[in-house]
N, C-alpha and C. Protein backbone atom coordinates (compact mmCIF):
# COMPACT_ATOMS: atom_id res chain seq x y z
N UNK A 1 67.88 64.87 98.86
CA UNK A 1 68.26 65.69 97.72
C UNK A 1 67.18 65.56 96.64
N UNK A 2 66.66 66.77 96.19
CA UNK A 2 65.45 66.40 94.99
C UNK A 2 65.99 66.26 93.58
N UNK A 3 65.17 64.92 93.13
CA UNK A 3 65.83 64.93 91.75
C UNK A 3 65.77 65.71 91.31
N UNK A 4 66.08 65.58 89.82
CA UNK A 4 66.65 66.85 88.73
C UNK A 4 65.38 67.13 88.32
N UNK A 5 64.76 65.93 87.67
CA UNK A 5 63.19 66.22 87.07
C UNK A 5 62.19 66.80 88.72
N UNK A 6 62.17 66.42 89.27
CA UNK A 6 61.24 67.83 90.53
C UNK A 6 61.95 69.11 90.67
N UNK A 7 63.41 69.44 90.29
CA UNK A 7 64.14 70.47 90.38
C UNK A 7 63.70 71.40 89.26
N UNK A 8 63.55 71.09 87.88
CA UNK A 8 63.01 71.12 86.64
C UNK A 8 61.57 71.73 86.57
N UNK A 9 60.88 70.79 87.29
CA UNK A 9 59.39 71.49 87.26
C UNK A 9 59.07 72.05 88.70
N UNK A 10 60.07 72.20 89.53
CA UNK A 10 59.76 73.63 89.96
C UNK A 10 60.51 75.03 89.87
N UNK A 11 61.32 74.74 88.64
CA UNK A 11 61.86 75.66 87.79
C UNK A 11 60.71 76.43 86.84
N UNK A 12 60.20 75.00 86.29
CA UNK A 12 59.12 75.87 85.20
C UNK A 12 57.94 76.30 85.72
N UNK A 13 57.93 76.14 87.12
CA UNK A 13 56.20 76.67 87.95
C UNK A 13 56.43 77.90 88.47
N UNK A 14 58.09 78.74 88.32
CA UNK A 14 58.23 80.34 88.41
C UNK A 14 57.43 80.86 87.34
N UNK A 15 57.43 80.61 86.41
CA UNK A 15 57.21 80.98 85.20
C UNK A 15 55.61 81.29 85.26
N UNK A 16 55.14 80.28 85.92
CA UNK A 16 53.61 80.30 85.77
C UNK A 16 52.79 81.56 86.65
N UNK A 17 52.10 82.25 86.15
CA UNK A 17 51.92 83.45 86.77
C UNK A 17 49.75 83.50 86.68
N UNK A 18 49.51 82.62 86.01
CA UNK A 18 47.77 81.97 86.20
C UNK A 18 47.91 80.48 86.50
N UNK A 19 46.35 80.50 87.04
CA UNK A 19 45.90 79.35 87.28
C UNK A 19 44.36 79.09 86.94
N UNK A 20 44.24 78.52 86.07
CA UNK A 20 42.66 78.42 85.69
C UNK A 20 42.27 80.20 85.49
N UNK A 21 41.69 80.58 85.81
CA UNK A 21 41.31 82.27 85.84
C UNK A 21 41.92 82.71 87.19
N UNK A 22 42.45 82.37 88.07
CA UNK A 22 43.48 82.77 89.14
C UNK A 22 44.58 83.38 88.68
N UNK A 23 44.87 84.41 89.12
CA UNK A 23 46.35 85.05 89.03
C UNK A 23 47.11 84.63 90.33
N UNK A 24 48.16 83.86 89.93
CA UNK A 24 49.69 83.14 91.21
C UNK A 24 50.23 84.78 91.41
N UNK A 25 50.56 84.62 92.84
CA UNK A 25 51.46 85.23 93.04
C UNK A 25 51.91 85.16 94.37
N UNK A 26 53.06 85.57 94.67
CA UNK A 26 54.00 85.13 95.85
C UNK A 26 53.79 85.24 97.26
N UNK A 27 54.27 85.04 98.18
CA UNK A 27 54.51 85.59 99.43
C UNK A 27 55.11 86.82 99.41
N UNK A 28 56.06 87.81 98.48
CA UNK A 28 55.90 88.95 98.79
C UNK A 28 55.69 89.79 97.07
N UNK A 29 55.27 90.99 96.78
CA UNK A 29 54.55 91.24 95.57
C UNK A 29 54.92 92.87 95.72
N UNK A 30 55.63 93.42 94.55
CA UNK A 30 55.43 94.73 93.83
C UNK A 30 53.70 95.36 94.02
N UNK A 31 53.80 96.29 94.45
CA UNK A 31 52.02 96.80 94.25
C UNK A 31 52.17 98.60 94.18
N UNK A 32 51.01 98.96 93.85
CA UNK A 32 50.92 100.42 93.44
C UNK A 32 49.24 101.14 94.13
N UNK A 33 49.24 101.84 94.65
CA UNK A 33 48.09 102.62 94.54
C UNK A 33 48.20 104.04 94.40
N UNK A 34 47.08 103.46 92.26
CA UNK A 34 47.40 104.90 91.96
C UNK A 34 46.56 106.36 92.38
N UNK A 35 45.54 105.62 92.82
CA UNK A 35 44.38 106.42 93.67
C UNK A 35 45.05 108.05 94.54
N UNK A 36 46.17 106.82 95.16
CA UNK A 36 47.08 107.93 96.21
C UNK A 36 48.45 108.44 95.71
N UNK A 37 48.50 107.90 94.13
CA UNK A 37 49.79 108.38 93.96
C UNK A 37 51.20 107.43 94.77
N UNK A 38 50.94 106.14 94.84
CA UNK A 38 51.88 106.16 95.51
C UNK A 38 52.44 104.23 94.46
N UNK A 39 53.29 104.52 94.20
CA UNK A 39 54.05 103.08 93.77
C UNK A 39 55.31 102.69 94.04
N UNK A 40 55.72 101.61 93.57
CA UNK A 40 57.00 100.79 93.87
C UNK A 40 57.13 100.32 95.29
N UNK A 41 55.48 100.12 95.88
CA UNK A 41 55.35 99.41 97.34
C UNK A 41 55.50 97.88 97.32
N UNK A 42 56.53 97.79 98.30
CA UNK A 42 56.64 96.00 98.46
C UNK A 42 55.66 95.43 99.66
N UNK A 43 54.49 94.47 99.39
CA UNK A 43 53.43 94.03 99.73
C UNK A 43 53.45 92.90 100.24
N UNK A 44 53.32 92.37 101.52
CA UNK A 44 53.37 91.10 102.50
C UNK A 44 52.34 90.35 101.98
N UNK A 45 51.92 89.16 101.67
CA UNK A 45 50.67 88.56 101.49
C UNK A 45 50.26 87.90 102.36
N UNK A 46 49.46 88.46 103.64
CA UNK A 46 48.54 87.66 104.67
C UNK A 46 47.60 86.98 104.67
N UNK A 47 47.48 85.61 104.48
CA UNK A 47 46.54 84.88 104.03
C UNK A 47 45.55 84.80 105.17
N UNK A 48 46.21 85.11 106.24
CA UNK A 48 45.56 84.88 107.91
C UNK A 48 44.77 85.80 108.10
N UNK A 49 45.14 87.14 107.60
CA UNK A 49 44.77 88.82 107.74
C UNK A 49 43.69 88.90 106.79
N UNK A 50 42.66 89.24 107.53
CA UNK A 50 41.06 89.46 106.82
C UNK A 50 41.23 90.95 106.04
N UNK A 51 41.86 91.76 106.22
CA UNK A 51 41.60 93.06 105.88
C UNK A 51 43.08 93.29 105.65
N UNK A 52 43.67 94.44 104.74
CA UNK A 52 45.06 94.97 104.25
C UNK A 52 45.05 96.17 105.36
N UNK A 53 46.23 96.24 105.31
CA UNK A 53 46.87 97.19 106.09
C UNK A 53 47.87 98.43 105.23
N UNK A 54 47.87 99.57 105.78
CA UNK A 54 48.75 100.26 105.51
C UNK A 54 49.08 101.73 106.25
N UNK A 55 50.79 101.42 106.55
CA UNK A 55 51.81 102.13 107.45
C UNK A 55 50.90 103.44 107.39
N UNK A 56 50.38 104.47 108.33
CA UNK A 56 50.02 105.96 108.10
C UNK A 56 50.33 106.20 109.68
N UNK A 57 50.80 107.62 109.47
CA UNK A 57 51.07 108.16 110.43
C UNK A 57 49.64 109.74 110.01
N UNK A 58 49.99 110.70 111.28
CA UNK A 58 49.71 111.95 111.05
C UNK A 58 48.05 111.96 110.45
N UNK A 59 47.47 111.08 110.68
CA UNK A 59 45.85 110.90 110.47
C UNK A 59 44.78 111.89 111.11
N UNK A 60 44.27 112.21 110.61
CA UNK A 60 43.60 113.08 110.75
C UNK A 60 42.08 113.12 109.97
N UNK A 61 40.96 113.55 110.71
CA UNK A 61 39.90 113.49 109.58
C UNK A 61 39.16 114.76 108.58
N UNK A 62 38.66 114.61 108.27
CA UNK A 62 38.16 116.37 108.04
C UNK A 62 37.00 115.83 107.03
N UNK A 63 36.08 116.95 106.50
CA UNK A 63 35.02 116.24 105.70
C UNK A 63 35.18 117.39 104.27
N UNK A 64 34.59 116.66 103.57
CA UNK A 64 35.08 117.43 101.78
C UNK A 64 33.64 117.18 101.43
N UNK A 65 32.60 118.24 101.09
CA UNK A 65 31.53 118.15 100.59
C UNK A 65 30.59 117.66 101.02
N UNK A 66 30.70 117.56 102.36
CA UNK A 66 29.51 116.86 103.41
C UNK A 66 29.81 115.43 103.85
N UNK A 67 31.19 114.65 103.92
CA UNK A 67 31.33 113.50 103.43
C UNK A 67 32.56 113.32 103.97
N UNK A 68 32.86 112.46 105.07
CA UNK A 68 34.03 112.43 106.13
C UNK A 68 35.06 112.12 105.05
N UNK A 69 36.29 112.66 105.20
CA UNK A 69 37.58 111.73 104.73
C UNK A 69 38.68 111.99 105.51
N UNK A 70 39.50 111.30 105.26
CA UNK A 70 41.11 111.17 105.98
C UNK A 70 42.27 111.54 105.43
N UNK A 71 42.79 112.00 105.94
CA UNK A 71 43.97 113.03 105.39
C UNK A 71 45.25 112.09 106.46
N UNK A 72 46.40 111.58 105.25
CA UNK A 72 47.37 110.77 106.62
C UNK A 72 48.59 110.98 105.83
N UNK A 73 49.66 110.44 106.12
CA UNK A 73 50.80 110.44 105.74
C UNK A 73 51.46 108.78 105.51
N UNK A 74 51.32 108.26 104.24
CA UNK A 74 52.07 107.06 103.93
C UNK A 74 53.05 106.65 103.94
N UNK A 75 53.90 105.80 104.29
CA UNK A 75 55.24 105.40 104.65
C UNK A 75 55.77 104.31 104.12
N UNK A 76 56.07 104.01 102.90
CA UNK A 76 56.28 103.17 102.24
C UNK A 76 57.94 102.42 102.28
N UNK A 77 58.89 103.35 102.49
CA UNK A 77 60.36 102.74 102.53
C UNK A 77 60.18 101.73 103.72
N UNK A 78 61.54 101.19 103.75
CA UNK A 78 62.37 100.74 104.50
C UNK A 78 62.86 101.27 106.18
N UNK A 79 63.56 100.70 106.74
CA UNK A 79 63.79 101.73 107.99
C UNK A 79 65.00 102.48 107.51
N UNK A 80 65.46 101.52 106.40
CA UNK A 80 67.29 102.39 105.96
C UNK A 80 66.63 103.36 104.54
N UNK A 81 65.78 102.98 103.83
CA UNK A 81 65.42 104.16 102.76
C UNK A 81 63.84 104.51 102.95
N UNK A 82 63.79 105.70 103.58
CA UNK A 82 62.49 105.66 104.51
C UNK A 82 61.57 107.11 102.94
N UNK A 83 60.38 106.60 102.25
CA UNK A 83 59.71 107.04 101.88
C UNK A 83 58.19 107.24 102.22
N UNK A 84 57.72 108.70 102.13
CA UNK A 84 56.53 109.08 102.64
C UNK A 84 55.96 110.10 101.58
N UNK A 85 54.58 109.80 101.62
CA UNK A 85 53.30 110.65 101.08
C UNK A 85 52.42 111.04 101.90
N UNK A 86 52.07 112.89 101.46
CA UNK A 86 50.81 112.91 102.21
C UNK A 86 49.27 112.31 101.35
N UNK A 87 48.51 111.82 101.88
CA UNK A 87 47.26 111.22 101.12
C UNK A 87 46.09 111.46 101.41
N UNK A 88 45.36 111.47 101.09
CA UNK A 88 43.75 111.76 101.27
C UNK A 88 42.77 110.78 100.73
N UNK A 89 41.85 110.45 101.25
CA UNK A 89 40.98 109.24 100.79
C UNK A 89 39.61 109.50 101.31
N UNK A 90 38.47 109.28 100.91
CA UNK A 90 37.43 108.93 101.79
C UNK A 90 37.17 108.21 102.56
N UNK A 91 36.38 108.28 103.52
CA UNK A 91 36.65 107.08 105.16
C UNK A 91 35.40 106.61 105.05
N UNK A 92 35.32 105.39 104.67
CA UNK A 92 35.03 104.22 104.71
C UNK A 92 34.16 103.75 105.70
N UNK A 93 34.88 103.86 106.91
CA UNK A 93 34.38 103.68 108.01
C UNK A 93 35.50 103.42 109.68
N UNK A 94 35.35 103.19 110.59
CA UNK A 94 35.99 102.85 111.85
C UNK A 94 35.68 101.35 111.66
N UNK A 95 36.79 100.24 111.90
CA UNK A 95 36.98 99.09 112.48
C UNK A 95 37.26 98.65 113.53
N UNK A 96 37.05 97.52 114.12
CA UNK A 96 38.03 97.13 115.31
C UNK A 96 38.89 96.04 114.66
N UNK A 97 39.85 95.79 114.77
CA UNK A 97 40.75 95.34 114.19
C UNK A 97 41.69 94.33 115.55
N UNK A 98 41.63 93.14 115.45
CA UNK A 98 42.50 92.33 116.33
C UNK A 98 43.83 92.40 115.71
N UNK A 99 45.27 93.19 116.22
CA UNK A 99 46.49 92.95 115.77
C UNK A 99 47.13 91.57 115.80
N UNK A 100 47.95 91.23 115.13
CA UNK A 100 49.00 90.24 115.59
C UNK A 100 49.28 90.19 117.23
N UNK A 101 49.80 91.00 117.69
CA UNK A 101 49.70 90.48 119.28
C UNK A 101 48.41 90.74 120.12
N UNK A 102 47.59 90.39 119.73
CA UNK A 102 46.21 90.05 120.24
C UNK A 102 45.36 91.16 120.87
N UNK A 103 46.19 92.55 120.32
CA UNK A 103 45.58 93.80 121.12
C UNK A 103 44.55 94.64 120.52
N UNK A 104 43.29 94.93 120.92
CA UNK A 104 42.14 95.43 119.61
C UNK A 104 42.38 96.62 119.56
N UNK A 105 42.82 97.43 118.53
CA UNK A 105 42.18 99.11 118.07
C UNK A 105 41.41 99.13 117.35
N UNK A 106 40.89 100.80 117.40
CA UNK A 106 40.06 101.00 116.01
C UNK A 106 41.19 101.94 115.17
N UNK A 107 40.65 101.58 113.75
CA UNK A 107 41.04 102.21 112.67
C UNK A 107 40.38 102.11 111.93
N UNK A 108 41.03 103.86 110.97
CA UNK A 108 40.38 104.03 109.76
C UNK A 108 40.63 103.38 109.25
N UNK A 109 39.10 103.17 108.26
CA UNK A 109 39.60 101.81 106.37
C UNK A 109 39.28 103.07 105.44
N UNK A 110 40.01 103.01 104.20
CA UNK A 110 39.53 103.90 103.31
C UNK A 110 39.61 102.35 102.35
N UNK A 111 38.87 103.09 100.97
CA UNK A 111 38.96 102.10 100.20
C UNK A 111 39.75 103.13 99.07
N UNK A 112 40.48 102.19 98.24
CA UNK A 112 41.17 102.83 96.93
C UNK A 112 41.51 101.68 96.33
N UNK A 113 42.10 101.96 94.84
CA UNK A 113 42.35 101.00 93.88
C UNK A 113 43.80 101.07 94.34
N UNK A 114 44.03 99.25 93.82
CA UNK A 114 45.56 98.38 93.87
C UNK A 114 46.26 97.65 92.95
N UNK A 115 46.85 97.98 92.47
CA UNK A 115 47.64 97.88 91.15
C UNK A 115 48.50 96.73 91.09
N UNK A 116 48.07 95.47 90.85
CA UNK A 116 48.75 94.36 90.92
C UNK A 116 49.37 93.52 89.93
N UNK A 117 50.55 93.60 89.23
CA UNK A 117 51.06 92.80 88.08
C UNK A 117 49.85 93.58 87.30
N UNK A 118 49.62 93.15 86.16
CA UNK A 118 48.36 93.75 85.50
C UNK A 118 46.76 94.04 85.83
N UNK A 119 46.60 93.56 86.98
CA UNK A 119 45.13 94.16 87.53
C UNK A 119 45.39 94.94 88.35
N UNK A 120 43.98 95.46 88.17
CA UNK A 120 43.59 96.34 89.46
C UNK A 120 42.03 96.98 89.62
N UNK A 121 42.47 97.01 91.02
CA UNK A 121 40.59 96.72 91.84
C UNK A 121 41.18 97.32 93.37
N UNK A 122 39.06 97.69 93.37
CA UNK A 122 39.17 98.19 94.26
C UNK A 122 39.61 97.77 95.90
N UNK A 123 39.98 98.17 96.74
CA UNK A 123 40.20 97.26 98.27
C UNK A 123 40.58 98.35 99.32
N UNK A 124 40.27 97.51 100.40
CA UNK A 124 39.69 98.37 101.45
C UNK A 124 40.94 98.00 102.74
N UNK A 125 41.52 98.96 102.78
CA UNK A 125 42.73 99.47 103.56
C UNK A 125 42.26 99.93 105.68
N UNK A 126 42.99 99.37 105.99
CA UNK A 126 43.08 99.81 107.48
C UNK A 126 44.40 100.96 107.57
N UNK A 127 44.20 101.89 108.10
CA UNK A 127 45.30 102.81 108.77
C UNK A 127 46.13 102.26 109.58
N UNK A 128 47.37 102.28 109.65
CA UNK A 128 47.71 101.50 111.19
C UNK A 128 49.39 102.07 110.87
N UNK A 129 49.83 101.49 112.23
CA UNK A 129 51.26 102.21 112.35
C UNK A 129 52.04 100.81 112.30
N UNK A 130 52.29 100.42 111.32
CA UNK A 130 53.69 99.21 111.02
C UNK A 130 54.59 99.94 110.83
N UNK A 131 55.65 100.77 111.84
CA UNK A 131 56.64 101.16 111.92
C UNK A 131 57.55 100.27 112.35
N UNK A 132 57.31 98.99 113.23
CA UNK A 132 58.28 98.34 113.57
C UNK A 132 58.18 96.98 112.53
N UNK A 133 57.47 97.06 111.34
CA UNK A 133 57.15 95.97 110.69
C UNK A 133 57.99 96.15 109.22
N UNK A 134 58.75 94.98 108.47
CA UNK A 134 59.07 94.72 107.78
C UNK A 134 58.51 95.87 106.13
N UNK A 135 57.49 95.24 106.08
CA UNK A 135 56.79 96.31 105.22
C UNK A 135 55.58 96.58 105.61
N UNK A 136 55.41 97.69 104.94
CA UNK A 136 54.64 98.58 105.47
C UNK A 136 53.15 98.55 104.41
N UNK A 137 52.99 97.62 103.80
CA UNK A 137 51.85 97.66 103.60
C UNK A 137 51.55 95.65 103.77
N UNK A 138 50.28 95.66 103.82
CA UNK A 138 49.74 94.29 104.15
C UNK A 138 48.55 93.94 103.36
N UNK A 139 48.50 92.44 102.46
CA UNK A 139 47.71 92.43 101.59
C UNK A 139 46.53 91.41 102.28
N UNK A 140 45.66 91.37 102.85
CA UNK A 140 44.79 90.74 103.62
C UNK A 140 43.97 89.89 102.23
N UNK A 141 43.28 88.85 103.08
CA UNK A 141 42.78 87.85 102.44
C UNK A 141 41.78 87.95 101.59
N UNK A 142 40.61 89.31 102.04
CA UNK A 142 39.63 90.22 101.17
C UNK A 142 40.15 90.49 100.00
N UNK A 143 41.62 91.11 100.11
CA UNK A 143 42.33 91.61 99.10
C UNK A 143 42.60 90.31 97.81
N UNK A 144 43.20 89.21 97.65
CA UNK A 144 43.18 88.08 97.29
C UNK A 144 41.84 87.44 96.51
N UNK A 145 40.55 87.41 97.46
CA UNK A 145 39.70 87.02 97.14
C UNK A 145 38.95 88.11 95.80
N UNK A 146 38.88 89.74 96.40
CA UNK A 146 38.13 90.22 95.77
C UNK A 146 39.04 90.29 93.74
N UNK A 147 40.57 90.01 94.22
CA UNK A 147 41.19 90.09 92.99
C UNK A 147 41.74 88.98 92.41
N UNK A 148 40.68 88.30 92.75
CA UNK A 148 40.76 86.81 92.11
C UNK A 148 42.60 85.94 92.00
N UNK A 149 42.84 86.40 93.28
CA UNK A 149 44.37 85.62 93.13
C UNK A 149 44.62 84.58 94.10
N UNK A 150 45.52 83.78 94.19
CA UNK A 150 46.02 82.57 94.61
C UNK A 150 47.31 82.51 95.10
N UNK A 151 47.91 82.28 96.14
CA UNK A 151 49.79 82.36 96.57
C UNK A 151 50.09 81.47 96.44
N UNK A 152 51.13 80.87 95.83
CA UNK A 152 52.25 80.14 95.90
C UNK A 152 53.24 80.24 97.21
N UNK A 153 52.98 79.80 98.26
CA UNK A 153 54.31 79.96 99.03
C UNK A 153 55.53 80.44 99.17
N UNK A 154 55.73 79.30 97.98
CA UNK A 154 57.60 78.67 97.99
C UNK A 154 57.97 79.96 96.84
N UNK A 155 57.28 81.22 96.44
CA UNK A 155 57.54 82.44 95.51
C UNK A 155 57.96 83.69 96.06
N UNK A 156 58.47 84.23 95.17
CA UNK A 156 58.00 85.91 95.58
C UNK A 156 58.24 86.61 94.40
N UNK A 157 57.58 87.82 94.85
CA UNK A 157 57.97 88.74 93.18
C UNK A 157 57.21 87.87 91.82
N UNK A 158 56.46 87.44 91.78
CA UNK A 158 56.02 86.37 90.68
C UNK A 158 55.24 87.67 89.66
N UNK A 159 54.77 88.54 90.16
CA UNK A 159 54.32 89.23 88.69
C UNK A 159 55.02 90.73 89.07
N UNK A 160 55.04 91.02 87.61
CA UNK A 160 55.67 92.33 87.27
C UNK A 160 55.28 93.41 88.14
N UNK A 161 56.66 94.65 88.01
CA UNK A 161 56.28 95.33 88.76
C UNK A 161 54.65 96.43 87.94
N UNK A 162 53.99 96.81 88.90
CA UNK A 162 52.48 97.13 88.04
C UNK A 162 53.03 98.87 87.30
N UNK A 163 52.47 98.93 86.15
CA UNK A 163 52.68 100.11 85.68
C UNK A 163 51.90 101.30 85.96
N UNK A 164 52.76 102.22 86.17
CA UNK A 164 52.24 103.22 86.92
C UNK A 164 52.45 104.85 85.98
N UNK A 165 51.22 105.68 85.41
CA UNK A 165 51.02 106.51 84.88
C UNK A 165 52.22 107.70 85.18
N UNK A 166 52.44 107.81 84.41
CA UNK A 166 53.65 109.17 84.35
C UNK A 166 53.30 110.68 85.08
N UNK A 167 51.71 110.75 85.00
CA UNK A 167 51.28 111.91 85.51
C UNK A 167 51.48 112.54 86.88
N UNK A 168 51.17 111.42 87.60
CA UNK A 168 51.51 111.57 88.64
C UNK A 168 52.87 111.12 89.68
N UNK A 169 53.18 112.18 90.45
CA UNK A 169 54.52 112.53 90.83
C UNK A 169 55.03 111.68 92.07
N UNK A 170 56.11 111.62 91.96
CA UNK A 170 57.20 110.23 92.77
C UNK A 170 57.18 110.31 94.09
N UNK A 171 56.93 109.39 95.00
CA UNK A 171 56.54 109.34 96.56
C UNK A 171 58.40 110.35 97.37
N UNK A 172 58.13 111.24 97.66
CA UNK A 172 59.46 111.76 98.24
C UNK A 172 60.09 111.13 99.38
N UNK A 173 61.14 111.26 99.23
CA UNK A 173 61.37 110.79 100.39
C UNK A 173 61.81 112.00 102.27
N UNK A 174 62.46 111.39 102.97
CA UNK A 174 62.22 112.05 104.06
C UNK A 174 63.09 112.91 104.20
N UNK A 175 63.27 114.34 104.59
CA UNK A 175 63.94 115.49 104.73
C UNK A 175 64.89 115.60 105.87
């Protein structure tokens, strides 16, 4: 049974949301990309996962001004409240990508900005189909490093949800 005083101060280490110039934050995290218009995404933090992921279906490429990009469909809900965007990004490039069960594809990466508790920066996204996955977007270890943050484990939800511009219009959901 943990005493009261270790019960205590890991009461007051929710609270703590930096570390030295590190931003804490949880095993799972509020995130936004306003690039694509799309917010109120709940974000896995893969410390294992070199690169972020995110749910797209309906991918497709096409080029805008001499200059490949990707045209896909985002999938941000739940399997019980299922939300989707169509999106467009510039393509980055083709990866090969080792999945969790050890099987290689390629996918598109686009890069776009990620809206985290109060920062945000740029990061570089894989296409992929996490339809059978919890959530649907994945924050890889690039992601972490390039935005100077740090996980706490034993957390979640540790910074606010990120604020997101009024201008642009609310991810719909499915018909």
């Amino acid at each position: 049974m943990p005493s009261l005083q270790f019960t205590t101060l890991i009461r007051r280490a929710r609270f703590v949301k930096t570390f030295d110039h590190l931003t804490v934050i949880g095993l799972r995290e509020w995130v936004a990309l306003p690039d694509l218009g799309l917010a109120g995404l709940r974000a896995k933090i893969d410390t294992g996962a070199s690169t972020s992921s995110l749910h797209a279906t309906d991918v497709e490429t096409f080029e805008r001004d001499g200059q490949p990009w990707v045209r896909f469909t985002a999938h941000l809900g739940s399997v019980v409240q299922l939300r989707h965007r169509r999106c467009e990004a510039p393509l980055v490039t083709m990866k090969r990508i080792k999945s969790s069960n050890g099987q290689a594809q390629a996918r598109y990466v686009i890069r776009t900005s990620l809206a985290l508790g109060d920062r945000v920066w740029e990061v570089e996204f894989t296409l992929a189909c996490r339809k059978s996955m919890r959530y649907r977007l994945l924050l890889g270890s690039k992601a972490l490093i390039h935005g100077q943050l740090v996980v706490n484990p034993g957390l979640k939800y540790v910074q606010d949800k990120p604020a997101f511009p009024a201008t642009l219009s609310p991810v719909t959901g499915a018909a």
